[in-house]
Protein backbone atom coordinates (compact mmCIF):
# COMPACT_ATOMS: atom_id res chain seq x y z
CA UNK A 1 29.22 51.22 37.54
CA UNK A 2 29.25 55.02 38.39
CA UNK A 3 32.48 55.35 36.57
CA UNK A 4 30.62 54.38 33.20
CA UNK A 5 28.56 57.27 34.35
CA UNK A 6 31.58 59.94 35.04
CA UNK A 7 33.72 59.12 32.16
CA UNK A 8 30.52 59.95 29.62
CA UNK A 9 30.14 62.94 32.05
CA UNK A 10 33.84 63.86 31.11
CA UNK A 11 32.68 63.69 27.43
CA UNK A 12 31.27 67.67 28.10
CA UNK A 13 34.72 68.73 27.81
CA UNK A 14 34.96 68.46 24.51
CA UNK A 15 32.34 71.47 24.70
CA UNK A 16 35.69 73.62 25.51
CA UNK A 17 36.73 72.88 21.73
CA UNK A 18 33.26 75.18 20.77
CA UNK A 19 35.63 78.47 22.28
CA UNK A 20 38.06 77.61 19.14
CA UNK A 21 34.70 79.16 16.85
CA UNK A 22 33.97 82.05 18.91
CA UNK A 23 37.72 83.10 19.06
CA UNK A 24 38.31 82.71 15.63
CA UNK A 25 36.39 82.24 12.23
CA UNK A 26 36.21 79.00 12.34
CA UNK A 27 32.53 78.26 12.79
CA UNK A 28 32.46 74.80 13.01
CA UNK A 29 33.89 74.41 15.80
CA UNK A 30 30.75 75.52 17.74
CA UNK A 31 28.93 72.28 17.41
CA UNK A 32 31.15 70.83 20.20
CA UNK A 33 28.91 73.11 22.43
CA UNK A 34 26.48 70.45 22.02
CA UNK A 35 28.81 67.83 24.31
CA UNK A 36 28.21 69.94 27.23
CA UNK A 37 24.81 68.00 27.79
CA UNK A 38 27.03 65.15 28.36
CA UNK A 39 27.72 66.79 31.97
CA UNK A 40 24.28 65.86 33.01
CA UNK A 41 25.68 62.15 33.79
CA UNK A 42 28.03 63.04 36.79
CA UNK A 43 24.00 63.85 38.28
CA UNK A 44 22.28 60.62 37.06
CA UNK A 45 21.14 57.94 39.08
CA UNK A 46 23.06 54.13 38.35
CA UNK A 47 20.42 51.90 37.59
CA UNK A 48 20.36 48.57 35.45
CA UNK A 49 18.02 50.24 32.86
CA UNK A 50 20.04 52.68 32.13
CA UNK A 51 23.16 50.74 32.28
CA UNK A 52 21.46 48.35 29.80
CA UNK A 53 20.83 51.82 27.51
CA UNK A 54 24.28 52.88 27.64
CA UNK A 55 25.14 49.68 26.08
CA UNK A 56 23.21 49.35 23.46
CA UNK A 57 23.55 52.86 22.26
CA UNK A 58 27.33 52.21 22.54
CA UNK A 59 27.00 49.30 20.48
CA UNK A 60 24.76 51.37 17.62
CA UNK A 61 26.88 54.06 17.36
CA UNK A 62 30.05 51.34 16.98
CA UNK A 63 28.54 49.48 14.20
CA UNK A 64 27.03 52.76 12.46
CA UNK A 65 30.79 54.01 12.71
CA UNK A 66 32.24 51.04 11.09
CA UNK A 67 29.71 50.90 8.38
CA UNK A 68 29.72 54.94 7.46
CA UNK A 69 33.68 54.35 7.59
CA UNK A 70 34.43 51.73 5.07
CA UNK A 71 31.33 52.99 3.04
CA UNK A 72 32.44 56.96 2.70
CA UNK A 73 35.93 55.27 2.35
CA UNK A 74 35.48 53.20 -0.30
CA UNK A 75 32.63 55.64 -2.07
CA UNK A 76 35.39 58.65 -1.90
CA UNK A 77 37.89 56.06 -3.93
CA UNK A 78 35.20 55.22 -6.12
CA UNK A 79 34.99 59.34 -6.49
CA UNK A 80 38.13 59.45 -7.86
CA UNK A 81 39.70 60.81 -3.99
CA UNK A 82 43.43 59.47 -2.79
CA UNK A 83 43.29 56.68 -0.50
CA UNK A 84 44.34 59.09 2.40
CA UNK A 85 41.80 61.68 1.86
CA UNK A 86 39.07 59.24 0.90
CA UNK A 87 39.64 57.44 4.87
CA UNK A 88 40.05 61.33 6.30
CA UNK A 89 36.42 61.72 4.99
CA UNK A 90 35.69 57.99 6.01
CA UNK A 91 36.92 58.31 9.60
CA UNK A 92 35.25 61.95 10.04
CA UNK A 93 31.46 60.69 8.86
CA UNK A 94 32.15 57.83 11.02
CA UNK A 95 32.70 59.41 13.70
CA UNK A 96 30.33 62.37 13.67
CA UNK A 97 28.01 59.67 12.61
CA UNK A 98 28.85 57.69 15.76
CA UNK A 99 28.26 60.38 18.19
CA UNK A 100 24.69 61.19 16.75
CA UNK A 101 23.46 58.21 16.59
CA UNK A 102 24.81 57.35 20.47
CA UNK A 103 23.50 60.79 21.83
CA UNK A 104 20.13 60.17 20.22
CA UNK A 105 20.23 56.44 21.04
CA UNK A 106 20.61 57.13 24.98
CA UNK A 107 18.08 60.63 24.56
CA UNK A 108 15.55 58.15 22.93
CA UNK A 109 15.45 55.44 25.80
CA UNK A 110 15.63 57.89 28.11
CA UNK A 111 12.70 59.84 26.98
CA UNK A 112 10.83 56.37 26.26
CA UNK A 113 11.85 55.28 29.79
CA UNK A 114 10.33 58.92 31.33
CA UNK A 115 6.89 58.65 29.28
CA UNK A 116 6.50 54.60 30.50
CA UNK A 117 6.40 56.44 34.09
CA UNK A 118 4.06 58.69 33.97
């Protein structure tokens, strides 16, 4: 089960992407600092709890990403967009969308999880 644990650890490389905005003018590009908090997982402790977390903030962010997909999709047809840039859009929102909702998802049962403690 510690693998579960080290690939969402490996997710903080995408933070590497957030050097694209500071070398150049692309901006953007420095929200992928935020996946370096993902590195905190190669330090957490397996447990069933937070196995059972993983999952269903995995299974959130899935269904939010198929949702936000076929609805920018088909709302950026609607619009008047070409197929092709309508799903671009689609597939982007989904999958910011995705990532949100899974980082908040695990940051919400983990905080919930911390307060129960004390």
């Amino acid at each position: 089960m510690k693998s579960r644990y080290y690939l969402e650890g490996l997710l903080g490389l995408l933070s590497v992407l957030g050097l694209v905005g500071v070398w150049t003018e692309e901006r953007m590009f420095l929200a992928f600092f935020a996946f370096a908090c993902n590195f905190q997982y190669f330090f957490i402790r397996a447990d069933e709890m937070m196995t059972a977390y993983m999952n269903k903030s995995a299974a959130r962010a899935f269904y939010c990403d198929m949702f936000l997909t076929g609805a920018v999709t088909l709302g950026g047809i609607l619009w008047g967009l070409p197929a092709g840039r309508a799903l671009l859009y689609g597939i982007l929102w989904g999958w910011a969308a995705a990532v949100a909702v899974q980082s908040l998802s695990v940051a919400f049962y983990r905080f919930r999880e911390s307060w129960g403690a004390q």
